[in-house]
Protein backbone atom coordinates (compact mmCIF):
# COMPACT_ATOMS: atom_id res chain seq x y z
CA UNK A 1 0.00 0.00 0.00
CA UNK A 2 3.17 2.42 0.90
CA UNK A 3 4.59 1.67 -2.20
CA UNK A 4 2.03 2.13 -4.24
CA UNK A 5 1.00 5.46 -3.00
CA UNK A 6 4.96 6.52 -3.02
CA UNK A 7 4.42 5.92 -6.67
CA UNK A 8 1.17 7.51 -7.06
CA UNK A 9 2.65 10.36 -5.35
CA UNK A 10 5.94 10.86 -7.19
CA UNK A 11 3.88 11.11 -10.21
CA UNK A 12 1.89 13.24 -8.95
CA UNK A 13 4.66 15.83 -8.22
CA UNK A 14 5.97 14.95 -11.43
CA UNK A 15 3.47 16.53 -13.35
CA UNK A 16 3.27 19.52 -10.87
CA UNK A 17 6.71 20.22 -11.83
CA UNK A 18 7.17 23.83 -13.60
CA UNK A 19 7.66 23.05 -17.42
CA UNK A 20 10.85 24.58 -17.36
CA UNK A 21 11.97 21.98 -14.77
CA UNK A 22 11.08 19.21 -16.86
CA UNK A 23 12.31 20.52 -20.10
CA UNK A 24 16.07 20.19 -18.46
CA UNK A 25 15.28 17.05 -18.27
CA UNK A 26 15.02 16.49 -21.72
CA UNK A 27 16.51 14.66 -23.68
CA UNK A 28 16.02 11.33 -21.32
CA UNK A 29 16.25 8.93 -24.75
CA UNK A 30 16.95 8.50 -28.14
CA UNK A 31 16.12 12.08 -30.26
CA UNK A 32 15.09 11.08 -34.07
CA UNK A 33 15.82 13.92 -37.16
CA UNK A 34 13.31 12.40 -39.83
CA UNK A 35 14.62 12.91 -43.31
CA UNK A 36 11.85 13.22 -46.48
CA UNK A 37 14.27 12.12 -49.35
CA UNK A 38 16.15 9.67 -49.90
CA UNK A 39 20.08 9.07 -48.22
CA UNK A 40 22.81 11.04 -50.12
CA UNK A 41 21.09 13.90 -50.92
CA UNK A 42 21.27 17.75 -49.49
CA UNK A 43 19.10 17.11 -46.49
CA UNK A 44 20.44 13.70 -45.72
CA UNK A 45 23.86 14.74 -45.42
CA UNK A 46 22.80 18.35 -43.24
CA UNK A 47 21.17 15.80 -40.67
CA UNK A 48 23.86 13.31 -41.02
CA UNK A 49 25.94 15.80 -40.63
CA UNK A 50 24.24 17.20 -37.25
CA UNK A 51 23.52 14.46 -35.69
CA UNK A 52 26.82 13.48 -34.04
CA UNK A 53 27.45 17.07 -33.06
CA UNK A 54 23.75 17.39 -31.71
CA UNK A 55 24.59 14.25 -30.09
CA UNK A 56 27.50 14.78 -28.13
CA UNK A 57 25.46 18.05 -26.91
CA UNK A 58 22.59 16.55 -25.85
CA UNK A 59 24.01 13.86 -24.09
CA UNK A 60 21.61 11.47 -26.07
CA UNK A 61 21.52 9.73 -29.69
CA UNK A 62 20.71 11.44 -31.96
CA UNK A 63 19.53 9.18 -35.40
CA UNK A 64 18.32 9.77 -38.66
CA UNK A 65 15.35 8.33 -40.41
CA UNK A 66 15.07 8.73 -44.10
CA UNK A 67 11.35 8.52 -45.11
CA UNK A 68 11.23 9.55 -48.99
CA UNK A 69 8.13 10.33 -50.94
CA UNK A 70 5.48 13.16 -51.78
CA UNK A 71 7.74 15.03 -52.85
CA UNK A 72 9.26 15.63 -48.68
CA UNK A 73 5.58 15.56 -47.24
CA UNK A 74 5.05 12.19 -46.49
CA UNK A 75 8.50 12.54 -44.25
CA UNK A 76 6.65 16.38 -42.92
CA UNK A 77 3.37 15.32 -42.27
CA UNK A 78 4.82 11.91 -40.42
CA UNK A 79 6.92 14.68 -38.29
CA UNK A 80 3.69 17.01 -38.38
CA UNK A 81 1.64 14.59 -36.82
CA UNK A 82 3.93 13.21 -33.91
CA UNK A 83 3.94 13.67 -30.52
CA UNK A 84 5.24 17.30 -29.70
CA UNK A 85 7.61 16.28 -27.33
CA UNK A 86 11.23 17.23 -28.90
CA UNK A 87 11.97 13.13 -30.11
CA UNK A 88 10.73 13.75 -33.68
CA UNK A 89 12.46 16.59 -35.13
CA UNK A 90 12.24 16.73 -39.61
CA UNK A 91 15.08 18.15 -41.37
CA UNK A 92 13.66 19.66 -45.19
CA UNK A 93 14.25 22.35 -47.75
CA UNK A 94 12.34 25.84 -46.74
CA UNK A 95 10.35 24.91 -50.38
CA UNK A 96 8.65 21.72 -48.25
CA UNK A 97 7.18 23.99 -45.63
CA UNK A 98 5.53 27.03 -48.12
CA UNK A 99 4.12 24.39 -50.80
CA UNK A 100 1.57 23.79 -49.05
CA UNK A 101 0.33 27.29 -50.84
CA UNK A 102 0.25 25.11 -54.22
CA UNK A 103 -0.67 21.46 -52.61
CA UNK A 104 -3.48 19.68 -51.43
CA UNK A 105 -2.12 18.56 -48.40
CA UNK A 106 -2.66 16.56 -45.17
CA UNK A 107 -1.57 18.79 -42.83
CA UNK A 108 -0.57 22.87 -42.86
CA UNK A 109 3.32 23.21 -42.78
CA UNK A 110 3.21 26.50 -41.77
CA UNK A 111 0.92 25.92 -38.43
CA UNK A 112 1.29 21.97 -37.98
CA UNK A 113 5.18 22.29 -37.92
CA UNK A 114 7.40 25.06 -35.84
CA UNK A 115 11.08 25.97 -36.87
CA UNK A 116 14.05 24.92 -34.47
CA UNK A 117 16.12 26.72 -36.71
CA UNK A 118 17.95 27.82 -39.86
CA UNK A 119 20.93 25.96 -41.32
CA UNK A 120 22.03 26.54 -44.29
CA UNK A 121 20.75 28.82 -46.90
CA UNK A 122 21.49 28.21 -50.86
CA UNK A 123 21.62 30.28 -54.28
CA UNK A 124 19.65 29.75 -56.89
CA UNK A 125 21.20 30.45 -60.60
CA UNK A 126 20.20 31.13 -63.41
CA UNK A 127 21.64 29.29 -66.63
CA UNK A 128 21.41 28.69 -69.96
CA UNK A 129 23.18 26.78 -72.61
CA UNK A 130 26.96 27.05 -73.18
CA UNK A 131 25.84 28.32 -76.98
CA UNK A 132 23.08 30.35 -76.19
CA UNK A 133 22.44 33.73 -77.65
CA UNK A 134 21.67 35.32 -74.42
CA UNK A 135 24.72 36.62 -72.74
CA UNK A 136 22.85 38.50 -70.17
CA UNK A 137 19.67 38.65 -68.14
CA UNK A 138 18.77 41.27 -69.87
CA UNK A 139 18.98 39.32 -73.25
CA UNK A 140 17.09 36.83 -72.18
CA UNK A 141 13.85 39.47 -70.78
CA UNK A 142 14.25 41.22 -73.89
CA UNK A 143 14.12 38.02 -76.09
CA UNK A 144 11.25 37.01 -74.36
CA UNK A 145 9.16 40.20 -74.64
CA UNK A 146 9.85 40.39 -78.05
CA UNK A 147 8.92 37.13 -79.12
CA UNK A 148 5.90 36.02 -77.21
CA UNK A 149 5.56 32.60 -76.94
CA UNK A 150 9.43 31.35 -77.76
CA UNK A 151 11.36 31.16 -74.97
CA UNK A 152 11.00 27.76 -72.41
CA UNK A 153 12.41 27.59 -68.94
CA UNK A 154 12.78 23.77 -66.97
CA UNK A 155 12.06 23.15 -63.80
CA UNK A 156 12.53 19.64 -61.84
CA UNK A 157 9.05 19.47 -60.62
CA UNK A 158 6.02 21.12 -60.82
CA UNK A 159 5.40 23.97 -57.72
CA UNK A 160 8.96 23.16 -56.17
CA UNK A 161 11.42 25.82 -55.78
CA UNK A 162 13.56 25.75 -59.24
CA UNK A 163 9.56 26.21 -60.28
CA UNK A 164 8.61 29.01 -58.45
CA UNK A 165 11.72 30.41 -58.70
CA UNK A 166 12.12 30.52 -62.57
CA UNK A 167 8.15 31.85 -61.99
CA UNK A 168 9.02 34.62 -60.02
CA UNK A 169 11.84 35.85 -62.37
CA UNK A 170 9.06 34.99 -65.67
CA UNK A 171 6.54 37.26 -64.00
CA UNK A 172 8.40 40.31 -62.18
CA UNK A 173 10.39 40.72 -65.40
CA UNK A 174 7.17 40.41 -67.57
CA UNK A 175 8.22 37.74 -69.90
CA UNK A 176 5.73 35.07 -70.67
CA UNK A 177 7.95 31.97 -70.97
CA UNK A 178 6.21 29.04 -70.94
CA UNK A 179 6.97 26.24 -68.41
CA UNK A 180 8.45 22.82 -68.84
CA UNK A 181 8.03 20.41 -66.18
CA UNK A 182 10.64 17.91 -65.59
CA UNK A 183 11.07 14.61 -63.24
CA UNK A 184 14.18 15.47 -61.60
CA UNK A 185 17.74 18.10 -62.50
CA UNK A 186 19.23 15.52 -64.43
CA UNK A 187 16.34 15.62 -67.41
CA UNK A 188 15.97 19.33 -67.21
CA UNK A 189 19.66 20.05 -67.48
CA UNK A 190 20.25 17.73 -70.34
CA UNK A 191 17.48 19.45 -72.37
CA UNK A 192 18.93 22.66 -71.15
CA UNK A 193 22.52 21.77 -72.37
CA UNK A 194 21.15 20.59 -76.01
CA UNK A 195 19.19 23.94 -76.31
CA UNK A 196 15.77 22.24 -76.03
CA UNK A 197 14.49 24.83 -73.27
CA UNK A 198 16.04 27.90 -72.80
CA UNK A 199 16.93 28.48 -69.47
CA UNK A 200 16.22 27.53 -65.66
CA UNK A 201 17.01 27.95 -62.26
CA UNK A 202 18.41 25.71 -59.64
CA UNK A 203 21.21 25.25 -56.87
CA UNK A 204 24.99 24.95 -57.78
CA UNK A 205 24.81 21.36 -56.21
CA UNK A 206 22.48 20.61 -59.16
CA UNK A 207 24.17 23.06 -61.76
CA UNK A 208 27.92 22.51 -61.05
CA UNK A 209 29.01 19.15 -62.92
CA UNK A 210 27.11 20.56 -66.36
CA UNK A 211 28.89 23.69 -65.41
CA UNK A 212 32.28 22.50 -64.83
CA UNK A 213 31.81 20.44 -68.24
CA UNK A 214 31.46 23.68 -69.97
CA UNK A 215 28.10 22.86 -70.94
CA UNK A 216 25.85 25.38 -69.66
CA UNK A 217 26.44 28.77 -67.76
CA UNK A 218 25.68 31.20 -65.45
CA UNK A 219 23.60 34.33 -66.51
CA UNK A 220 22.52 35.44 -62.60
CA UNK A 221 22.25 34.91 -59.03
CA UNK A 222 19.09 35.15 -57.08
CA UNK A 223 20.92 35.67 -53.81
CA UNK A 224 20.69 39.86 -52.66
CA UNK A 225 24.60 39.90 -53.05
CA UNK A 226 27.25 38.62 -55.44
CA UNK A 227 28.44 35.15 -54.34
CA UNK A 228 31.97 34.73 -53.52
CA UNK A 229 32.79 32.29 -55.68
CA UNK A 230 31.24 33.58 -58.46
CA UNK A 231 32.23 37.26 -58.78
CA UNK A 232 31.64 37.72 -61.60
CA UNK A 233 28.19 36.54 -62.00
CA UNK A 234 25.81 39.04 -61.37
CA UNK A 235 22.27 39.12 -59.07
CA UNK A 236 19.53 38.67 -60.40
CA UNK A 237 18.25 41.99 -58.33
CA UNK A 238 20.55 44.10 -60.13
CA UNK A 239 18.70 44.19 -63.23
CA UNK A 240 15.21 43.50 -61.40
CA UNK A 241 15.71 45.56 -58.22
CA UNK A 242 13.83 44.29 -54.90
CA UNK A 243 14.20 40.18 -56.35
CA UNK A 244 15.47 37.46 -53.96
CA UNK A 245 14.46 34.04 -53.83
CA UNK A 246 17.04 31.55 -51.63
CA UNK A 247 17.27 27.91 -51.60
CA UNK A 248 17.36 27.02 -47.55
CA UNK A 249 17.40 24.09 -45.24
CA UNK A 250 16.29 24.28 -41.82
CA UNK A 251 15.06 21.83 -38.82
CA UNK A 252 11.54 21.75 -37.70
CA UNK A 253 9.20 19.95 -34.45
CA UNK A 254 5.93 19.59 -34.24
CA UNK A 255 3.64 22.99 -33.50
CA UNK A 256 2.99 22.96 -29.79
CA UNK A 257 6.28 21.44 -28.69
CA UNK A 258 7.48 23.59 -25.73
CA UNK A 259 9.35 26.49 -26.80
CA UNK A 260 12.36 25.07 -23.49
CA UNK A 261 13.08 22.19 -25.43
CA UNK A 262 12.75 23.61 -28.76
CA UNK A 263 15.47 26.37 -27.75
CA UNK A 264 17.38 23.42 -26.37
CA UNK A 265 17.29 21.95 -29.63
CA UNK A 266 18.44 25.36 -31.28
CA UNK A 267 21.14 25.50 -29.19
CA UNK A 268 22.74 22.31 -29.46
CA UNK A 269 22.27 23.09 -33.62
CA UNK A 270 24.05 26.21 -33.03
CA UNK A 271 27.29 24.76 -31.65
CA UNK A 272 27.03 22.15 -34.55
CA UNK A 273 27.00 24.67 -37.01
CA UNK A 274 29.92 26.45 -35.18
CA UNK A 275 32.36 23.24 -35.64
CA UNK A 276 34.57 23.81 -38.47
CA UNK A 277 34.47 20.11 -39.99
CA UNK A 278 30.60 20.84 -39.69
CA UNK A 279 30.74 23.87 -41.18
CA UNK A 280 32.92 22.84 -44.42
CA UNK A 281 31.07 19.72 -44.77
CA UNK A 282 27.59 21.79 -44.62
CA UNK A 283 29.01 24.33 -47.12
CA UNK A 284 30.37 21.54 -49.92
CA UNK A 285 27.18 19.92 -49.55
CA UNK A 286 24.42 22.40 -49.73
CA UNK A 287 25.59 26.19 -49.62
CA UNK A 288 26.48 28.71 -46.76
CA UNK A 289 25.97 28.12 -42.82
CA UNK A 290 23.36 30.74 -42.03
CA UNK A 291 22.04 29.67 -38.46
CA UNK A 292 18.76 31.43 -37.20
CA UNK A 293 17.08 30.51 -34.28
CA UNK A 294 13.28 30.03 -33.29
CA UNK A 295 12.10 33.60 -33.15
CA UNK A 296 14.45 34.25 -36.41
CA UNK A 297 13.85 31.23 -38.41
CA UNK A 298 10.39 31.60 -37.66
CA UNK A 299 10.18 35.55 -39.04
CA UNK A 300 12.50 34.19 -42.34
CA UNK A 301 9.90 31.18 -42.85
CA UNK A 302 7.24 33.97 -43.09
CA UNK A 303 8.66 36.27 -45.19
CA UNK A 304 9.72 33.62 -47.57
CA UNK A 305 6.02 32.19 -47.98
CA UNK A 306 4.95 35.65 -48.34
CA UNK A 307 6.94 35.66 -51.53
CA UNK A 308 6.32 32.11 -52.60
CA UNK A 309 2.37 32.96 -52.53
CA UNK A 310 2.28 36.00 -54.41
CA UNK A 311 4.06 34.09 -57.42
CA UNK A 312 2.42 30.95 -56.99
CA UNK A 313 -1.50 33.27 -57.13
CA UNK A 314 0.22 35.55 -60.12
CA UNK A 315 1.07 31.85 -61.83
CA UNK A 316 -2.08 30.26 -61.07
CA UNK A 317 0.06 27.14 -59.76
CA UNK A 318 -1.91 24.33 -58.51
CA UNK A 319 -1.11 20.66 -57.96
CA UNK A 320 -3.48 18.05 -56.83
């Protein structure tokens, strides 16, 4: 009878306990980064690439789960839908959480999910063939205003972010070039490279072996500033002032997991992201370190789908 109302009791003051006081005792097992794509790819290798560092922080195990498919949503919605508790956590491209403006979806990315934080952000580029005529962005608007109907962009999916992207650019500049949906960068870039379609934008993971092959090159960037590595390449924004679109990858929890743990989580990111073998791994893989936290990631998130939703409304993109 003592024992059993010890136990009754201890439970009892358990879940009296100030949530802050039981957040630092988080994480007591096994933490899980779900993964919507398939191993080798840009997100696999930014949670791969976490984890150990998370780990060693957190003083728990911290394991990835690749769950491919949908597109990244069946890995979202799986992470969407758990327990909001800090033990599911889904690493994905920014694109997976502001489709849901051009999806029929399960769940609402933007209010089912919550952002831990901000990894890595990503340039998008603009290219064209090797031997194509235009030499500049500007050759390419003016081509396509002057000859309605003629000039074809790529894209690797329907409503995805080389999609929206390329959309943006086709309907702040005015041109009218007509889309062409691929399955994947591979198909796209090929047609690109033989001067089937006309131009396209995507990430220099995707980009850089047709680019180092000589067979297709940059016109523009759509970061706000000159990359780097690329000085000579101009931005997209200086001959459409006020145009940014970035590629970015960030982790997320489910909505209504305390905001202790989820800091806790940020945190331990943070110092991952601080490790130089991290950080050169990250930046190989899928562009610069760029680390926001909660309260940042979550202002970034919104001003990106603000931007997404006016293009994907002006496009009149919808997928079933």
């Amino acid at each position: 009878m003592e024992h059993r109302f010890s136990r009754r009791a201890f439970v009892a003051a358990l879940a009296a306990l100030p949530l802050a006081a039981r957040a630092q005792a988080y994480p007591a097992k096994a933490v899980t980064i779900v993964v919507p794509s398939l191993p080798g790819g840009v997100l696999d290798v930014v949670a791969r690439t976490l984890a150990p560092q998370m780990s060693d922080d957190l003083h728990q195990s911290v394991v990835v789960d690749n769950r491919p498919g949908g597109n990244s949503h069946i890995g979202a919605s799986l992470v969407a839908r758990s327990k909001p508790d800090g033990y599911t956590l889904l690493c994905a491209a920014g694109s997976t959480l502001v489709s849901g403006v051009s999806r029929n979806l399960n769940y609402e990315p933007m209010s089912d999910l919550v952002p831990v934080a901000r990894v890595v952000t990503a340039p998008v580029y603009v290219v064209v063939s090797a031997d194509s005529p235009f030499k500049t962005l500007a050759d390419l608007i003016e081509a396509s205003k002057s000859k309605p109907g003629t000039i074809f962009f790529g894209s690797t999916s329907v409503g995805n972010s080389t999609h929206i992207g390329a959309e943006m650019l086709n309907t702040l500049a005015g041109m009218g070039a007509s889309h062409v949906p691929y399955k994947g960068a591979v198909p796209a870039l090929t047609d690109l490279a033989g001067g089937r379609i006309h131009f396209m934008l995507d990430s220099l993971a995707s980009v850089n072996p047709m680019l180092q092959s000589g067979k297709i090159r940059m016109l523009a960037v759509t970061a706000p500033a000159r990359v780097k590595d690329f000085p000579n390449v101009p931005t997209v924004a200086e001959t459409l002032p006020g145009f940014q679109i970035e590629g970015w990858v960030g982790v997320f929890a489910p909505a209504a997991t305390p905001a202790e743990i989820v800091d806790k989580l940020a945190g331990a990111i943070e110092q991952a992201t601080k490790n130089a073998e991290v950080a050169k791994t990250l930046r190989a893989a899928s562009g610069e370190v760029a680390f926001l936290g909660p309260a940042e990631a979550r202002i970034f998130m919104n001003e990106d789908h603000e931007r997404i939703i006016k293009v994907v409304r002006a496009a009149n993109i919808v997928i079933d």
